[in-house]
Protein backbone atom coordinates (compact mmCIF):
# COMPACT_ATOMS: atom_id res chain seq x y z
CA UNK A 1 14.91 13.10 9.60
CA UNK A 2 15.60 11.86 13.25
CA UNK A 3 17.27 8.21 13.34
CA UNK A 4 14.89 5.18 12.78
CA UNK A 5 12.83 3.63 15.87
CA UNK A 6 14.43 1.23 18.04
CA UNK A 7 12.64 -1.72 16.06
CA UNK A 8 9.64 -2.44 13.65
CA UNK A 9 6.85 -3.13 16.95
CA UNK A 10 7.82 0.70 17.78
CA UNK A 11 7.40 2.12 14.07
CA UNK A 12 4.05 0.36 13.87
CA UNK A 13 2.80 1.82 17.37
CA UNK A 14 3.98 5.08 16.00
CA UNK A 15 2.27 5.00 12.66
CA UNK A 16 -0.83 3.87 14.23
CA UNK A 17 -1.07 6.57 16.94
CA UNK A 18 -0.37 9.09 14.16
CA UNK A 19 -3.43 8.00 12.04
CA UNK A 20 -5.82 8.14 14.68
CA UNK A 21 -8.71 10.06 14.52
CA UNK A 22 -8.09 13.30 13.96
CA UNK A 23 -6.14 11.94 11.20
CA UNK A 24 -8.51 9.94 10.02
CA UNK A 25 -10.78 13.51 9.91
CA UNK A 26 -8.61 15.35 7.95
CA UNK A 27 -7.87 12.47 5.72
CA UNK A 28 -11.37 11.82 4.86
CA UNK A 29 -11.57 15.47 3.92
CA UNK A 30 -8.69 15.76 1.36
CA UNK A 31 -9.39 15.88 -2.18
CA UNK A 32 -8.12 13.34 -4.55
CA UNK A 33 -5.24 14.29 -6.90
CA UNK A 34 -5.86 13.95 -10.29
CA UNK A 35 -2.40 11.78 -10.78
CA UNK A 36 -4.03 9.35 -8.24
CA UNK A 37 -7.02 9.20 -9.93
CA UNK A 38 -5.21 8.38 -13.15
CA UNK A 39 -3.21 5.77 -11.66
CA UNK A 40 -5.92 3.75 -10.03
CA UNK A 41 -8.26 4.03 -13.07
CA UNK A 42 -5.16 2.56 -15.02
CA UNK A 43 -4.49 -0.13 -12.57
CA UNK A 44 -8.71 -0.71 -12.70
CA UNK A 45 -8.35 -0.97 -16.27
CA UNK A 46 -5.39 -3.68 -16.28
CA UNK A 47 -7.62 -5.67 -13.31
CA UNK A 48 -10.59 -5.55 -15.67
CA UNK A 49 -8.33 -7.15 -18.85
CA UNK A 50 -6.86 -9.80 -15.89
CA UNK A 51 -10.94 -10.60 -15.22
CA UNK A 52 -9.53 -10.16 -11.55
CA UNK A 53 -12.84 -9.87 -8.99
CA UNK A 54 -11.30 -9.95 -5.13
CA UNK A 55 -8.56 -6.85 -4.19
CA UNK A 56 -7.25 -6.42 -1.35
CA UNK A 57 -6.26 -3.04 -0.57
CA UNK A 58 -3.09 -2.58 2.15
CA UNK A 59 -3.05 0.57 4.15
CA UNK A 60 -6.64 1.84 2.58
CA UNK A 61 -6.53 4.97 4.89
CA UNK A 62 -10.31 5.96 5.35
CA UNK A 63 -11.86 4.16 2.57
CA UNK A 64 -12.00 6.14 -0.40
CA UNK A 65 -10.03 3.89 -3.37
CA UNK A 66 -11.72 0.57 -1.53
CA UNK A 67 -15.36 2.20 -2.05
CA UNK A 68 -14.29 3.35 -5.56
CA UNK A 69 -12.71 0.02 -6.44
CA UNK A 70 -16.16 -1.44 -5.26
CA UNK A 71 -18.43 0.78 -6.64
CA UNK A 72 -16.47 -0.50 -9.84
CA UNK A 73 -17.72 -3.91 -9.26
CA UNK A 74 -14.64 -5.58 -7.43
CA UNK A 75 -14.47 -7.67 -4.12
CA UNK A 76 -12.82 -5.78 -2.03
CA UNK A 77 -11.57 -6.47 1.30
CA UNK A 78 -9.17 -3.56 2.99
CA UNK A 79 -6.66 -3.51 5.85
CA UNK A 80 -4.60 -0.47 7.61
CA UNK A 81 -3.17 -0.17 10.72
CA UNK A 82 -5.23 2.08 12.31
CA UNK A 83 -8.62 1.39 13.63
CA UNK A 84 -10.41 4.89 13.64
CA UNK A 85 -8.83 4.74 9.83
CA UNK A 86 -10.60 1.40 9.61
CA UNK A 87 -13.89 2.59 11.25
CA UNK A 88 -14.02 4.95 8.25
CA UNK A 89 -13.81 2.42 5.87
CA UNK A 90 -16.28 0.47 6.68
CA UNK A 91 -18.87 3.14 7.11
CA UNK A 92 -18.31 3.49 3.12
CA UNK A 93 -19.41 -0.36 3.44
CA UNK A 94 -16.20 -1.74 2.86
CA UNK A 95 -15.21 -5.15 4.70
CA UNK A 96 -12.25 -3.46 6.63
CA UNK A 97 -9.95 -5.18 9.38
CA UNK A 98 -7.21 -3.40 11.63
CA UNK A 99 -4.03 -5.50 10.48
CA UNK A 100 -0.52 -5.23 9.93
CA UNK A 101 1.24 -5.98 6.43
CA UNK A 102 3.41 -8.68 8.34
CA UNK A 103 0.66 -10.21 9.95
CA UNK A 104 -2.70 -10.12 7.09
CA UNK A 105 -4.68 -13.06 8.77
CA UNK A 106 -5.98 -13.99 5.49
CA UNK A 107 -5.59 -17.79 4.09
CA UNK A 108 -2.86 -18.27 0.87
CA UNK A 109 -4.12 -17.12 -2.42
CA UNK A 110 -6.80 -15.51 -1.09
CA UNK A 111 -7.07 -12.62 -3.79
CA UNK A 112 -6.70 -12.05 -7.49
CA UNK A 113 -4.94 -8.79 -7.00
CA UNK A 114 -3.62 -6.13 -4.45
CA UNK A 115 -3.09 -2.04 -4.31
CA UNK A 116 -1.20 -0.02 -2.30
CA UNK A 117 -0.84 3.76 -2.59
CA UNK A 118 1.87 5.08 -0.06
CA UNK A 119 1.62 2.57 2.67
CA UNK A 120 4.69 0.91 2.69
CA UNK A 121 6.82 3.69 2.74
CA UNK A 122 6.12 3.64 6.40
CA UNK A 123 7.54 0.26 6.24
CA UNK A 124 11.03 -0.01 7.52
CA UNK A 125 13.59 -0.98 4.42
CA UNK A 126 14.96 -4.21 6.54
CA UNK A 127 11.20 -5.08 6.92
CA UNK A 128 10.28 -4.59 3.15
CA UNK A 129 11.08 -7.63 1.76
CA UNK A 130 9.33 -9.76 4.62
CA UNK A 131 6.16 -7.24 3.69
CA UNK A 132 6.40 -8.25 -0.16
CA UNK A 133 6.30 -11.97 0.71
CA UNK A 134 3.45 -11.64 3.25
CA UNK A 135 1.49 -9.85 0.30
CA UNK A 136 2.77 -12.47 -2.44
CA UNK A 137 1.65 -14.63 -0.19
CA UNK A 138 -2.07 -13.98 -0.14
CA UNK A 139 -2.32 -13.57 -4.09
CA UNK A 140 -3.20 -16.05 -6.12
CA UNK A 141 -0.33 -17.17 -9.16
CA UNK A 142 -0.57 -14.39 -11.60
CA UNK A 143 -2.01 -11.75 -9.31
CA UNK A 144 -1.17 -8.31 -9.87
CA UNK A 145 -0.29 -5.84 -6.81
CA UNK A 146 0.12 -2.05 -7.72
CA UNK A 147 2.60 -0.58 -5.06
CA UNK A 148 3.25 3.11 -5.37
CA UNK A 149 5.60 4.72 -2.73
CA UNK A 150 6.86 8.34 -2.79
CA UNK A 151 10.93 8.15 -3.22
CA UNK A 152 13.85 8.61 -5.24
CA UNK A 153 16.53 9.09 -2.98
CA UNK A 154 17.23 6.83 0.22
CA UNK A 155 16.63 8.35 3.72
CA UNK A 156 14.70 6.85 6.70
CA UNK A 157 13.56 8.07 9.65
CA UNK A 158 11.00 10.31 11.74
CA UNK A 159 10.02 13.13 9.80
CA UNK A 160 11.20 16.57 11.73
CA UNK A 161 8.60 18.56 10.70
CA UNK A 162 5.58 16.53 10.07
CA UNK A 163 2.28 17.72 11.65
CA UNK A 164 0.98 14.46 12.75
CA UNK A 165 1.18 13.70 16.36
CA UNK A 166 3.59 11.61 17.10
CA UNK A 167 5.34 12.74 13.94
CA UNK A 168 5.66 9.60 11.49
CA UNK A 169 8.52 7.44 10.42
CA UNK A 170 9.15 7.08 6.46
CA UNK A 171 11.19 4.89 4.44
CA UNK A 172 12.15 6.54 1.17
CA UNK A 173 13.93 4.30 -1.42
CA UNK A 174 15.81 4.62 -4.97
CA UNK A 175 14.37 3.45 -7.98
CA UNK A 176 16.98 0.39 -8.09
CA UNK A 177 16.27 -0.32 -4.32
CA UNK A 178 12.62 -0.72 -4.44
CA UNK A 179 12.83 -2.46 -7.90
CA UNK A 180 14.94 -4.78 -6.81
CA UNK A 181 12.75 -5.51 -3.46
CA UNK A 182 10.22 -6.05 -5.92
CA UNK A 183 11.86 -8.58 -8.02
CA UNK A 184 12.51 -10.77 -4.76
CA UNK A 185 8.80 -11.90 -4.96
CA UNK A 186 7.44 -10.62 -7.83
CA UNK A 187 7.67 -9.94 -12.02
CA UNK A 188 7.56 -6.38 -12.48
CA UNK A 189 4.81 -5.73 -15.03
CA UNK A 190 5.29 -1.98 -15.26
CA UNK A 191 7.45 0.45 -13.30
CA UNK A 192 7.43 4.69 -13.80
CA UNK A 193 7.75 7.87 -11.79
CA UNK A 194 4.78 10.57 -11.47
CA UNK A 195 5.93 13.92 -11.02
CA UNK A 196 3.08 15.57 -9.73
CA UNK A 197 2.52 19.36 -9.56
CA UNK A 198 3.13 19.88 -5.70
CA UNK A 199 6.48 18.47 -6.17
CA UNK A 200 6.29 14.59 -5.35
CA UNK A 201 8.18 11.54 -6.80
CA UNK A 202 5.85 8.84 -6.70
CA UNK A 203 6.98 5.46 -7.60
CA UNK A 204 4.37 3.20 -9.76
CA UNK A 205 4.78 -0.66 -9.78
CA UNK A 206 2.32 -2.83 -10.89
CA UNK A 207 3.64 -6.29 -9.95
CA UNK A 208 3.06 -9.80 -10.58
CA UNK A 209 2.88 -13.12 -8.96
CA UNK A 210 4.93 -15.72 -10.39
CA UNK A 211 2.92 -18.43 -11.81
CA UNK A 212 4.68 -21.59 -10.81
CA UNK A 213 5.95 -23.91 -13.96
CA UNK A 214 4.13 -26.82 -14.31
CA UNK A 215 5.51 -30.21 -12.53
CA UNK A 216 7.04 -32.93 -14.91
């Protein structure tokens, strides 16, 4: 990998050139992994025992796990960075806004729970904890957040030989890294590693909002 962007403005002007929509074509195109599948029917199943009913997905790509999540019954309200990835969403009828994870726009405790499937590995490390309080943020006390992240080793940087144009920046973490991100804002419910058949690492958290104790 080439050395990080300048600053985090410049990573997200990257990312969101390199989703646009050819991108967003290609995307749209790709089957799902079984693995995936797996892990958001298990994170469905642990919303469903939570009686959770609004998600908010960060970094939903062009749609496809928002439309599932709502053809499941949720709420479910989407954000990514780029706008031709956003048009696709919401031509699967998915409420869908062009949005930063720094910057949601949404009110405090807006949701019961939150999912996010390799998204904030394009999130600069320095910048990750400031991301997990902007999504803490916007859950309500005892809302769950499933973050998932390819990783396992630390390296950052613009991938060399990545086909998207401009080529993207990722943020790869260890296990005790991002865990301990996590437990800035959040209880960690559940945390394992997928190792999927082309090779990946993929990190699975499902996270929790602290409920506050009561006042005395």
């Amino acid at each position: 990998m080439r050395p990080v962007p300048s600053g985090y403005a410049e990573v997200v002007a990257r990312n969101r050139e390199s989703y646009g929509p050819d991108a967003a074509t290609e995307r749209d195109g790709f089957a799902k992994q079984p693995w995936k599948m797996s892990e958001r029917s298990a994170f469905l199943d642990r919303l469903r025992a939570a009686e959770a009913t609004t998600l908010l997905e960060i970094g939903s790509g062009t749609g496809q796990d928002s439309a599932w999540f709502q053809a499941a019954g949720l709420d479910v309200t989407a954000i990514d960075l780029s706008p031709a990835m956003v048009e696709r969403t919401r031509a699967k009828g998915v409420r869908a806004y062009a949005r930063d994870v720094l910057d949601l726009g949404f009110p405090a405790e807006s949701f019961d729970a939150a999912y996010s499937m390799n998204a904030l590995l394009h999130v600069p490390t320095d910048a990750l904890s400031d991301a997990l309080l902007s999504i803490s943020s916007v859950l309500r006390p005892g809302g769950l957040f499933h973050l998932g992240v390819y990783g396992g080793s630390p390296e950052e940087g613009v991938a060399d030989e990545d086909h998207h144009v401009p080529q993207r920046y990722f943020a790869f973490r260890s296990d005790e890294q991002l865990l301990s991100y996590a437990a800035r804002h959040f209880e960690v419910l559940d945390f394992h590693v997928v190792h999927a058949a082309d090779g990946v690492r993929y990190q699975s958290l499902t996270l929790v909002r602290p409920v506050p104790w009561p006042a005395r």
